[in-house]
C-alpha atoms as a PDB file:
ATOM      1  CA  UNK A   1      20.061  -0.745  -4.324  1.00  0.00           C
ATOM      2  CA  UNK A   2      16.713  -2.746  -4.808  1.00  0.00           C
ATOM      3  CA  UNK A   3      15.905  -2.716  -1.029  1.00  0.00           C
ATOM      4  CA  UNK A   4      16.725   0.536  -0.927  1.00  0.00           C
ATOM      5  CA  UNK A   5      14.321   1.561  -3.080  1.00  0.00           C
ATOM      6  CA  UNK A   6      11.291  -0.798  -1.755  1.00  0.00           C
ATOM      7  CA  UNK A   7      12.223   0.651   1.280  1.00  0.00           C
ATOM      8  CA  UNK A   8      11.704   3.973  -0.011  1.00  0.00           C
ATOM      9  CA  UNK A   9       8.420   2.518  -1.542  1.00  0.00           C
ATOM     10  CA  UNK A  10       7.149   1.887   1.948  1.00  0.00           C
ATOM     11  CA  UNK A  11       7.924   6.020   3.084  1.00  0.00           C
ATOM     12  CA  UNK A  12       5.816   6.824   0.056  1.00  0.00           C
ATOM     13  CA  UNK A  13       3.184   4.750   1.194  1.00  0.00           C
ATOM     14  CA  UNK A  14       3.525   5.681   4.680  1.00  0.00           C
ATOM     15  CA  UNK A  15       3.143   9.137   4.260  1.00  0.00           C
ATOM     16  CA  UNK A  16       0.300   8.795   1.401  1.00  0.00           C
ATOM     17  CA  UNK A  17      -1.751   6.672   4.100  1.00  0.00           C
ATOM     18  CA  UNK A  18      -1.146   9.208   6.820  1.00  0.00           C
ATOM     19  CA  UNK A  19      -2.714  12.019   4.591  1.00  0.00           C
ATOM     20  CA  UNK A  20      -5.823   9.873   3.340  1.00  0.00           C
ATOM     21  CA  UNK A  21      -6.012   8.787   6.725  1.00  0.00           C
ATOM     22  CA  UNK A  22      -6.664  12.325   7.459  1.00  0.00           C
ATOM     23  CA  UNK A  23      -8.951  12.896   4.853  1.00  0.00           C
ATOM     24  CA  UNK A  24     -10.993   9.930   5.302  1.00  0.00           C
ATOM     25  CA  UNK A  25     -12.175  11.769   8.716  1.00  0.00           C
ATOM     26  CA  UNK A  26     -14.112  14.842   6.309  1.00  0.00           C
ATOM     27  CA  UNK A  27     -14.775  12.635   3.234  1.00  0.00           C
ATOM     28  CA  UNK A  28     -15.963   8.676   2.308  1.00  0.00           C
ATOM     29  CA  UNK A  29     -13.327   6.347   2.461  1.00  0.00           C
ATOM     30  CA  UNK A  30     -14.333   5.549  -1.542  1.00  0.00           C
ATOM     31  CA  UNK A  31     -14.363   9.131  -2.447  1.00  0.00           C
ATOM     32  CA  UNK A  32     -10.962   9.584  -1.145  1.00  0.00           C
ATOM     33  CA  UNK A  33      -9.755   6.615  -3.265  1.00  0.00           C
ATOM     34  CA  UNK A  34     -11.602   7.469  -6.303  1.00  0.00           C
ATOM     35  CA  UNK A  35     -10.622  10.963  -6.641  1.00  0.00           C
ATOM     36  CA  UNK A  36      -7.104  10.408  -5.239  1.00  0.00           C
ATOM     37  CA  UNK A  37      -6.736   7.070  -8.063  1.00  0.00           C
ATOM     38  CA  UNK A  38      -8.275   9.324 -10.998  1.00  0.00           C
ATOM     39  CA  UNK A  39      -5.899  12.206 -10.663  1.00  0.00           C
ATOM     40  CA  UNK A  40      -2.618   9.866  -9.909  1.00  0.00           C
ATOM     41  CA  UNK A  41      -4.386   8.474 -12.945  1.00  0.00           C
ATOM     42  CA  UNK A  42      -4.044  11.809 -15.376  1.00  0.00           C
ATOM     43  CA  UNK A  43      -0.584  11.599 -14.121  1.00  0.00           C
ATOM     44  CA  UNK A  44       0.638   8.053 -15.610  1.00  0.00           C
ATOM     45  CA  UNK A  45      -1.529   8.531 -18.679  1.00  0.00           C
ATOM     46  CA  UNK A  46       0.011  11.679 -19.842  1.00  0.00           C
ATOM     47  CA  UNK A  47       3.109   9.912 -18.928  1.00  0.00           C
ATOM     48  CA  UNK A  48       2.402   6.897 -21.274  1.00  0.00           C
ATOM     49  CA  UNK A  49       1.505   9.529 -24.112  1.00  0.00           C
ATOM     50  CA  UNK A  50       4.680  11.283 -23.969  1.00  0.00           C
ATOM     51  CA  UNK A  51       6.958   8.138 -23.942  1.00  0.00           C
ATOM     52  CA  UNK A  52       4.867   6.980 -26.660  1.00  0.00           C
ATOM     53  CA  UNK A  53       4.324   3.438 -25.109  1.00  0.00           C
ATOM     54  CA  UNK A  54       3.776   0.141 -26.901  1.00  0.00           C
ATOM     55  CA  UNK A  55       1.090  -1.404 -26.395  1.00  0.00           C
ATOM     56  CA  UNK A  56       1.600  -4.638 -28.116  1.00  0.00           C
ATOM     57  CA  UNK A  57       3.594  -5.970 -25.241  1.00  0.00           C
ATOM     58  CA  UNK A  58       2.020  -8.813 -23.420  1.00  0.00           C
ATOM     59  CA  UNK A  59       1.696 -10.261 -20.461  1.00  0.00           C
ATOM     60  CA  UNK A  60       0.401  -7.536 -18.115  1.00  0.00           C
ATOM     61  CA  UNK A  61      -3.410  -6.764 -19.150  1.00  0.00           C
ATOM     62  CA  UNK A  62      -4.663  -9.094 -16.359  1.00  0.00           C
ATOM     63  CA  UNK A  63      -2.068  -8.745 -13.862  1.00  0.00           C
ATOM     64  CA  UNK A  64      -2.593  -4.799 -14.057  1.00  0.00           C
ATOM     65  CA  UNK A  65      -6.565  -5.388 -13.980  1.00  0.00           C
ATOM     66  CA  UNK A  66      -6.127  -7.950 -11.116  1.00  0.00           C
ATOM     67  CA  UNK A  67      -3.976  -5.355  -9.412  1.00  0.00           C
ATOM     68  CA  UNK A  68      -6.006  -2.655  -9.239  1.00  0.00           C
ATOM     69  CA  UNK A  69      -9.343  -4.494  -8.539  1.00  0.00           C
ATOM     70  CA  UNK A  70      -7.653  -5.660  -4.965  1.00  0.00           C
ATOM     71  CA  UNK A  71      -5.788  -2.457  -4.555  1.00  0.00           C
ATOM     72  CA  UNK A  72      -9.173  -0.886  -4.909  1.00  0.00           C
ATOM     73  CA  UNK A  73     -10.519  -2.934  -2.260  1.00  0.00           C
ATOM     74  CA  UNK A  74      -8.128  -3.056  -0.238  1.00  0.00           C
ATOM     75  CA  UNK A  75      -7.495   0.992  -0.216  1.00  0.00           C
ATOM     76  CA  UNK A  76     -11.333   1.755   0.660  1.00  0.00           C
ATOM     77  CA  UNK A  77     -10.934  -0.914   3.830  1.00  0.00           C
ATOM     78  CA  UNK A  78      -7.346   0.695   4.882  1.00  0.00           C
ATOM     79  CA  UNK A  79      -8.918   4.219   4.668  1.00  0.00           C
ATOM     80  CA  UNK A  80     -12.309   2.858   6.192  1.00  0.00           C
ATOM     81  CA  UNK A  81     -10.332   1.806   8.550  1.00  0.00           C
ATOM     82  CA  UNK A  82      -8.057   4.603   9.308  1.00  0.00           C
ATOM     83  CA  UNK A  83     -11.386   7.040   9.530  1.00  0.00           C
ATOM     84  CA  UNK A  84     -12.344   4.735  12.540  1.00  0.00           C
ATOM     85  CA  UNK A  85      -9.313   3.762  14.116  1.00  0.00           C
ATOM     86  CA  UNK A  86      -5.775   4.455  15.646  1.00  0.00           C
ATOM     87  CA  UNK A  87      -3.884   4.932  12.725  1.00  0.00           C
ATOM     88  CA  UNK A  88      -0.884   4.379  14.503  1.00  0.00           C
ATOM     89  CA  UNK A  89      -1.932   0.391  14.800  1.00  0.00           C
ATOM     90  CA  UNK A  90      -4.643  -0.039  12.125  1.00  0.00           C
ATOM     91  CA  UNK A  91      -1.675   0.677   9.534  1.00  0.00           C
ATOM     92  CA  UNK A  92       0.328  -2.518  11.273  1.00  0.00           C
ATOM     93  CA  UNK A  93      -2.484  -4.888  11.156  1.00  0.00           C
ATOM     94  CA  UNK A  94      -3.432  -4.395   6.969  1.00  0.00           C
ATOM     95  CA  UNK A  95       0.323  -4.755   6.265  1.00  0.00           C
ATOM     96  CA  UNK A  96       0.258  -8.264   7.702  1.00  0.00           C
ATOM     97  CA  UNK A  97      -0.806  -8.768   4.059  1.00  0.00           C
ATOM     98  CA  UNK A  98       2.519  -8.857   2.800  1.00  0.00           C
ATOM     99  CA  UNK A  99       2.299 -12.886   3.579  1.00  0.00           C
ATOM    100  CA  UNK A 100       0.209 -13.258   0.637  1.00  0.00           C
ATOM    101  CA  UNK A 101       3.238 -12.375  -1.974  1.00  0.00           C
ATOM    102  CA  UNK A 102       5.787 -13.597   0.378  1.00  0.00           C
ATOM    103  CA  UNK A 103       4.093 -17.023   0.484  1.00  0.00           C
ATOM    104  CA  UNK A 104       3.089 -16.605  -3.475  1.00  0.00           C
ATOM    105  CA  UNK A 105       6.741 -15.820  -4.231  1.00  0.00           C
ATOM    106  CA  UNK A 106       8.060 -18.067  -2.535  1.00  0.00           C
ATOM    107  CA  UNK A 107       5.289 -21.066  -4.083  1.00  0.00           C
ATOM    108  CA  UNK A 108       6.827 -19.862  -7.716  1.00  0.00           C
ATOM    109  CA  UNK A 109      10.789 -20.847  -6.191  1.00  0.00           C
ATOM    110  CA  UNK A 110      11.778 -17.771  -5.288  1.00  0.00           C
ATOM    111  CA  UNK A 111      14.706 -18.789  -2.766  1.00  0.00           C
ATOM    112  CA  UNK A 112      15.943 -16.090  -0.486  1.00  0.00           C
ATOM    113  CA  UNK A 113      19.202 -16.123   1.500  1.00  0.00           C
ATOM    114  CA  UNK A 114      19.798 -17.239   5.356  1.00  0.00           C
ATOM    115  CA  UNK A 115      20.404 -13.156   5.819  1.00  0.00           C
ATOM    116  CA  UNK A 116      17.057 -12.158   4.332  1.00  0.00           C
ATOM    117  CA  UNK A 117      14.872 -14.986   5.737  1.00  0.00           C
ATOM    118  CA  UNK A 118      16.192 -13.966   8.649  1.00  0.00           C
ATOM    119  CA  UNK A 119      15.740 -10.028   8.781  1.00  0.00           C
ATOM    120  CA  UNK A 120      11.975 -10.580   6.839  1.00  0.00           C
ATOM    121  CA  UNK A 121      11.504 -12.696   9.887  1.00  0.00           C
ATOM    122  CA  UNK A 122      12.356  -9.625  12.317  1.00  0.00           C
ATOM    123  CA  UNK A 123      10.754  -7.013  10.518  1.00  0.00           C
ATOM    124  CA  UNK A 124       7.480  -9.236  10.266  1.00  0.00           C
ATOM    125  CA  UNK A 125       7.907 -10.284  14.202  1.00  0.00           C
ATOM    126  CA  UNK A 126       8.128  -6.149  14.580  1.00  0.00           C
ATOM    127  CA  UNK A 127       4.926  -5.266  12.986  1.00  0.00           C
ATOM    128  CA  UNK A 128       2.923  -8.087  14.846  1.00  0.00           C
ATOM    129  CA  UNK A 129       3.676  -6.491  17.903  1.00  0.00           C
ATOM    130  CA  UNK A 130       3.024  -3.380  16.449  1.00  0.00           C
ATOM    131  CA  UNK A 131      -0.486  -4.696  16.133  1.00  0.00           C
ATOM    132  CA  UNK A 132      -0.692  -5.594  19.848  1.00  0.00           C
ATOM    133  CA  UNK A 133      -3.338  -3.222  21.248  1.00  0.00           C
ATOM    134  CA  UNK A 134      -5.494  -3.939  18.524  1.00  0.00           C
ATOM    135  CA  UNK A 135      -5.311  -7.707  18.846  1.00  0.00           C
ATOM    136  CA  UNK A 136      -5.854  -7.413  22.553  1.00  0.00           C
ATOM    137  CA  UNK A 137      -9.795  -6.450  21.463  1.00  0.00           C
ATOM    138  CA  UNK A 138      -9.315  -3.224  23.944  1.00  0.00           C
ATOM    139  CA  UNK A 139     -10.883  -1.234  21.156  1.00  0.00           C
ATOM    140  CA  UNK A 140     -13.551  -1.419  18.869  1.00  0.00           C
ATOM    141  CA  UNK A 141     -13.306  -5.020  16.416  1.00  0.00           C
ATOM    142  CA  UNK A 142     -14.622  -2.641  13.018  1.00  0.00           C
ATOM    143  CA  UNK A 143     -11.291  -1.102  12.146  1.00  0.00           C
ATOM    144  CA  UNK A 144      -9.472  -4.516  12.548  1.00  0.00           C
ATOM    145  CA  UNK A 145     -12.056  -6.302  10.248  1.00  0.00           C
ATOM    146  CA  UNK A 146     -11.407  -3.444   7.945  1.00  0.00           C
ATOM    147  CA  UNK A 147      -7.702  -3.653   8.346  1.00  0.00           C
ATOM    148  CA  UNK A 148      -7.606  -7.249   7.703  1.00  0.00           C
ATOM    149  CA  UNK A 149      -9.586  -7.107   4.458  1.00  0.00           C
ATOM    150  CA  UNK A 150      -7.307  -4.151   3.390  1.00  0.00           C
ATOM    151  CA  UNK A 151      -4.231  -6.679   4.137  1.00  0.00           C
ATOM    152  CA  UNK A 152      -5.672  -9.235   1.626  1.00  0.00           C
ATOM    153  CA  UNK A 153      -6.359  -7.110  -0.982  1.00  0.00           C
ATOM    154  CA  UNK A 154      -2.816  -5.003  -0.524  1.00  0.00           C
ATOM    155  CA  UNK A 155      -1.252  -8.763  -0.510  1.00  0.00           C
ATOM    156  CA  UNK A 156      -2.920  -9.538  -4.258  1.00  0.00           C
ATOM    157  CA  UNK A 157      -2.257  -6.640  -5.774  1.00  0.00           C
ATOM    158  CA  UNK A 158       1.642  -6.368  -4.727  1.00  0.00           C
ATOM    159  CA  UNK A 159       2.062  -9.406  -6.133  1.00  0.00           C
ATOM    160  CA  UNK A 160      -0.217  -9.024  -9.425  1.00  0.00           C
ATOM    161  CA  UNK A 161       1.527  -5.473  -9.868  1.00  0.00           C
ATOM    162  CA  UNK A 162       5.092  -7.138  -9.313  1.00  0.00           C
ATOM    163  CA  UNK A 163       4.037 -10.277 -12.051  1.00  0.00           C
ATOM    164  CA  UNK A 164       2.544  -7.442 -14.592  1.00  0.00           C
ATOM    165  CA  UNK A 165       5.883  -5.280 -14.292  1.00  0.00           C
ATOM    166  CA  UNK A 166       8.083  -8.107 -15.393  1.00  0.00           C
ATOM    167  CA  UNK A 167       6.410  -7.599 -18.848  1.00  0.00           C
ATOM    168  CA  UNK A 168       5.782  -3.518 -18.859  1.00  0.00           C
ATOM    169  CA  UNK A 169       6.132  -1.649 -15.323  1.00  0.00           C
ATOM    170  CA  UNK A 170       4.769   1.626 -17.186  1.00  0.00           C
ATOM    171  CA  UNK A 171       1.563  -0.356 -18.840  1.00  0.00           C
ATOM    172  CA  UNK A 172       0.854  -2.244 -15.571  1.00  0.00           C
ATOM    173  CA  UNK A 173       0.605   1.192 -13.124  1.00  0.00           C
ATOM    174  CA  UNK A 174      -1.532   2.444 -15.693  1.00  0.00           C
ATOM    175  CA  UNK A 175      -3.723  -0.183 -16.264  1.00  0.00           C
ATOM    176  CA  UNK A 176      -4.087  -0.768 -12.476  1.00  0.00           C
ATOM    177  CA  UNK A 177      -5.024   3.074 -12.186  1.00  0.00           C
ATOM    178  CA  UNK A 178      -7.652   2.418 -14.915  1.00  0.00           C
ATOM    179  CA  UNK A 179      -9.200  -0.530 -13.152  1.00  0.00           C
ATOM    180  CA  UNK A 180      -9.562   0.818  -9.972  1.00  0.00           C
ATOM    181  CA  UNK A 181     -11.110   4.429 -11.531  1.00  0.00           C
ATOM    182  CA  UNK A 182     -13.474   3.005 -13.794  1.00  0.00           C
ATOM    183  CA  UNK A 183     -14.875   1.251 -10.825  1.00  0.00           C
ATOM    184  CA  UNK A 184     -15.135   4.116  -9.372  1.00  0.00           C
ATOM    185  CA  UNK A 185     -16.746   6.044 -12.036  1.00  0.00           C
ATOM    186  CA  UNK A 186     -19.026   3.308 -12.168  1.00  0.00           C
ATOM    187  CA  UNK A 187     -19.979   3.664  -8.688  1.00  0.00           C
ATOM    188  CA  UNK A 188     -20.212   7.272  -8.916  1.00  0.00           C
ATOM    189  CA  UNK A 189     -22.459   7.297 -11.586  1.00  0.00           C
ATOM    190  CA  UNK A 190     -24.973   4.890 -10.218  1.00  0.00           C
ATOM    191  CA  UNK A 191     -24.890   6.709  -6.863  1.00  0.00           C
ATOM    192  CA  UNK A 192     -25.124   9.830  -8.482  1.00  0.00           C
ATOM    193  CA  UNK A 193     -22.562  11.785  -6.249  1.00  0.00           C
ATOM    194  CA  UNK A 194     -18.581  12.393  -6.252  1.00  0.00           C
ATOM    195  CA  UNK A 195     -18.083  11.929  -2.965  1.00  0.00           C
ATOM    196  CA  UNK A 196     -18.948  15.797  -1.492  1.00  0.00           C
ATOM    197  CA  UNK A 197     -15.213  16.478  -2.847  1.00  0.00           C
ATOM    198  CA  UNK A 198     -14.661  19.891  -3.206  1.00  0.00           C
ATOM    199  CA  UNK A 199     -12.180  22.247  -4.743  1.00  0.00           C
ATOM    200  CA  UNK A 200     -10.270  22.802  -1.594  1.00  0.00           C
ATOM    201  CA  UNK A 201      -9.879  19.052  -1.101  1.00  0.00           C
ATOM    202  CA  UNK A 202      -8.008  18.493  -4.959  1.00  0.00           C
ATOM    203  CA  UNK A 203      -4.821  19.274  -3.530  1.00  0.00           C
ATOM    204  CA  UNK A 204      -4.432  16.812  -0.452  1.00  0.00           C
ATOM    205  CA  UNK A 205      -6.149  14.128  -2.891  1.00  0.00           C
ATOM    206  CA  UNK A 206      -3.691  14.775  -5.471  1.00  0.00           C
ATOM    207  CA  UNK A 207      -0.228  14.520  -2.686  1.00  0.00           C
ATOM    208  CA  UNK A 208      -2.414  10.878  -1.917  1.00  0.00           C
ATOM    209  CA  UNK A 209      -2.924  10.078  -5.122  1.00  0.00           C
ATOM    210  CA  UNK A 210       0.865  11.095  -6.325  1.00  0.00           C
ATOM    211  CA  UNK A 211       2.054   9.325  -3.117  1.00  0.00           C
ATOM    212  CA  UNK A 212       0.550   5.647  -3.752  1.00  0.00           C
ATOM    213  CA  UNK A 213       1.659   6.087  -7.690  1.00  0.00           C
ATOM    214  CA  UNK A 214       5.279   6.468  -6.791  1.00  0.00           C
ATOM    215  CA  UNK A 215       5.224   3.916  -4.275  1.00  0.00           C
ATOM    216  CA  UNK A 216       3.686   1.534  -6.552  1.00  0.00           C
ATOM    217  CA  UNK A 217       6.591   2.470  -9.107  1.00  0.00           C
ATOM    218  CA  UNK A 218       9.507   2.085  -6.609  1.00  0.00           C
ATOM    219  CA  UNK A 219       8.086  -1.481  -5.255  1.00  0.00           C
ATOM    220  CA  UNK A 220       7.611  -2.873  -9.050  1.00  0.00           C
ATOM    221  CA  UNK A 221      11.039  -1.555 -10.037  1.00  0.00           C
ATOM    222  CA  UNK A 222      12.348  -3.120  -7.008  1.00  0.00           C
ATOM    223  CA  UNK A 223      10.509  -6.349  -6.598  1.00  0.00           C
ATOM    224  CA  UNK A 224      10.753  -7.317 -10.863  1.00  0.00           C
ATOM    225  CA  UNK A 225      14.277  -6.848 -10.493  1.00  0.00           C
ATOM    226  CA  UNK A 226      14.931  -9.175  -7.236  1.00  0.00           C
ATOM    227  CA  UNK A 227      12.973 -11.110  -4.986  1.00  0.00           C
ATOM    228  CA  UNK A 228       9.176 -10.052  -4.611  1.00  0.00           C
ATOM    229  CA  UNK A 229       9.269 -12.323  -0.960  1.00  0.00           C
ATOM    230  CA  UNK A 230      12.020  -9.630   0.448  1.00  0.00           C
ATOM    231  CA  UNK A 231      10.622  -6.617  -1.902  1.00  0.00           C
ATOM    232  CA  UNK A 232       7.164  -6.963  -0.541  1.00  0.00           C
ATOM    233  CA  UNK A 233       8.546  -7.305   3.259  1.00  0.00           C
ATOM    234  CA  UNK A 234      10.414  -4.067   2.844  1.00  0.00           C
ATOM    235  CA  UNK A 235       7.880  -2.010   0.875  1.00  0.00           C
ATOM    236  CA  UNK A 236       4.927  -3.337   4.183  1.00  0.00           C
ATOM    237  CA  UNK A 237       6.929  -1.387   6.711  1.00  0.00           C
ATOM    238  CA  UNK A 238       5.036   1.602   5.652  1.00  0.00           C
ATOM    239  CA  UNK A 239       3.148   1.371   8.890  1.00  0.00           C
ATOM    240  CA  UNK A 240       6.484   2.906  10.905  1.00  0.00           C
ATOM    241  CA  UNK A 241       5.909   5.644   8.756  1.00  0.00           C
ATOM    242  CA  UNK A 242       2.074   6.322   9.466  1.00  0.00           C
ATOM    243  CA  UNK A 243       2.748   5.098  12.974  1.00  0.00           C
ATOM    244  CA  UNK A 244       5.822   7.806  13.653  1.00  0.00           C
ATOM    245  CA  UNK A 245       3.763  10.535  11.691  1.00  0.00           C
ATOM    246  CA  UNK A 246       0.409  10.249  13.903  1.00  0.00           C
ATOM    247  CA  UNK A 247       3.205  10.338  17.142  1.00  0.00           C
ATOM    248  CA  UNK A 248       4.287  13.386  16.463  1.00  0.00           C
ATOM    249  CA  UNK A 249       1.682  14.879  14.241  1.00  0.00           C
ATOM    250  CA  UNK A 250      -1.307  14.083  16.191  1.00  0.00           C
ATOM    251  CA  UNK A 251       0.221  13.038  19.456  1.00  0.00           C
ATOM    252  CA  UNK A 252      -1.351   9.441  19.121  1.00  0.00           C
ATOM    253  CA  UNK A 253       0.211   7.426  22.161  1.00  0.00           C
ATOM    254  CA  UNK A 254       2.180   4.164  21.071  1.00  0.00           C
ATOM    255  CA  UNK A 255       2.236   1.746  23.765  1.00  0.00           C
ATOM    256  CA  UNK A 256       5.615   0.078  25.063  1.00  0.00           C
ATOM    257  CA  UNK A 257       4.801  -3.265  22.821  1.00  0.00           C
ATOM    258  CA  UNK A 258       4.363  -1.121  19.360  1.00  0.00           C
ATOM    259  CA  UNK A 259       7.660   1.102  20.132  1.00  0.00           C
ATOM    260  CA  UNK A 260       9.329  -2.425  20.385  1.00  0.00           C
ATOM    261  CA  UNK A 261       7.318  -3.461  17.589  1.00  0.00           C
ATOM    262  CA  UNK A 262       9.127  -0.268  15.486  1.00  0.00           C
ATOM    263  CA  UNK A 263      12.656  -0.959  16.552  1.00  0.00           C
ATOM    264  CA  UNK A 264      12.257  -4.609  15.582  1.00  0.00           C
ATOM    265  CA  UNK A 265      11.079  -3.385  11.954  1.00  0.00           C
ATOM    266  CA  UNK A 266      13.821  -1.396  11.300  1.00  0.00           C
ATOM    267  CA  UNK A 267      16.592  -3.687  12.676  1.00  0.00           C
ATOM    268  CA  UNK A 268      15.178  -6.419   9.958  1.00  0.00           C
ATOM    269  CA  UNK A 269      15.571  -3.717   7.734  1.00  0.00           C
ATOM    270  CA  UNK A 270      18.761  -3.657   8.753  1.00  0.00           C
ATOM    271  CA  UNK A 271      19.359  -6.877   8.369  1.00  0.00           C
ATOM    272  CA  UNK A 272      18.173  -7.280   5.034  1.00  0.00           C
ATOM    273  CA  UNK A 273      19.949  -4.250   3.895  1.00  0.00           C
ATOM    274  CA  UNK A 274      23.627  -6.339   5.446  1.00  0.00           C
END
């Protein structure tokens, strides 16, 4: 049940990314985040208000705040990214991030079985080939800087998010929220412009912004309640997703390695899931 559900965490994402990636073409990468954060934002807080939350439990102020700083960081690189590149291989390359918590995880005793070493091992094998064309340097090295920044950051703040939701999941997606949009605020307000958003764009910023919040919740549920090492693998195959969508949305061409690269992702998930 708990890889289901960070696999489900990695369709979320997939499809989120595939939208901002979109919008990131008509609108700053940091616009996109901000206003897509700060309405997913209005969503969790009115959420905390009617459950009436506690906020005398401890233990996730500074994982939440960690969280979103990185996930802010590493969101404006993905999108930066996405804006610039192939989407169908940028998204491959930032998930390589996923060997920060797998190695963090695993540095705290985390001790997964022969059967999930062995499909995290395929699925990660999958999205290195994935990344293939990029690696090769046949296209231009600024997405794949941005990518790789966006896999550190991603990397930190799954694994702050899954160490703040072993104390309060609810508290830790809102305080991450809260980080990342009063950074954005800030910047907002020094730069003295939101971004060239208009009222046309609140809708697709919203499905982004909803998107990356459920995500977030389906990886934390998943990864406090088992393994953040497999949890993290599982929720980083989000790339198939944005990979499969640009296919047949956009009619981006996958070469033969990344198709392999696909298959090989989903039989670990397989795997995993035996």
């Amino acid at each position: 049940m708990l890889s289901l559900l960070a696999l489900a965490s990695s369709v979320c994402w997939g499809a989120s990314d595939f939208l901002a990636g979109l919008k990131s073409r008509s609108l700053p990468a940091a616009a996109v985040v901000g206003w897509s954060q700060g309405l997913a934002l209005l969503t969790i807080s009115a959420l905390v208000a009617w459950r009436h939350a506690d906020f005398t439990a401890q233990g996730w102020p500074l994982w939440s705040v960690a969280a979103g700083a990185a996930g802010a960081v590493g969101l404006v690189s993905f999108y930066a990214a996405l804006s610039t590149g192939t989407m169908g291989v940028v998204a491959p390359v930032a998930s390589l991030g996923v060997a920060v918590p797998v190695l963090l995880g695993l540095l705290a005793g985390e001790q997964p079985s022969a059967g999930d070493w062995a499909g995290m091992a395929i699925a990660v094998t999958g999205i290195l080939l994935a990344s293939g064309p990029e690696l090769s340097g046949g296209v231009s090295p600024r997405p794949v800087v941005l990518a790789g920044v966006a896999a550190v950051g991603f990397g930190f703040a799954l694994y702050c998010l899954d160490r703040g939701s072993r104390e309060s999941l609810l508290h830790t997606l809102w305080g991450m929220r809260l980080t990342s949009v009063a950074a954005f605020v800030i910047v907002a307000l020094v730069l003295r412009t939101a971004g060239g958003v208009g009222r046309s764009d609140l809708p697709a910023l919203t499905a982004v912004g909803l998107g990356d919040l459920f995500a977030n919740a389906l990886f934390a549920f998943a990864s406090s309640r088992g393994l953040v090492s497999v949890a993290s693998v599982l929720g980083s195959l989000y790339p198939v997703v944005t990979a499969l969508l640009a296919r047949f949305l956009l009619h981006e061409r996958l070469r033969r390695i990344q198709s392999v690269g696909v298959v090989l992702s989903l039989t670990g998930v397989a795997v995993i899931a035996a």
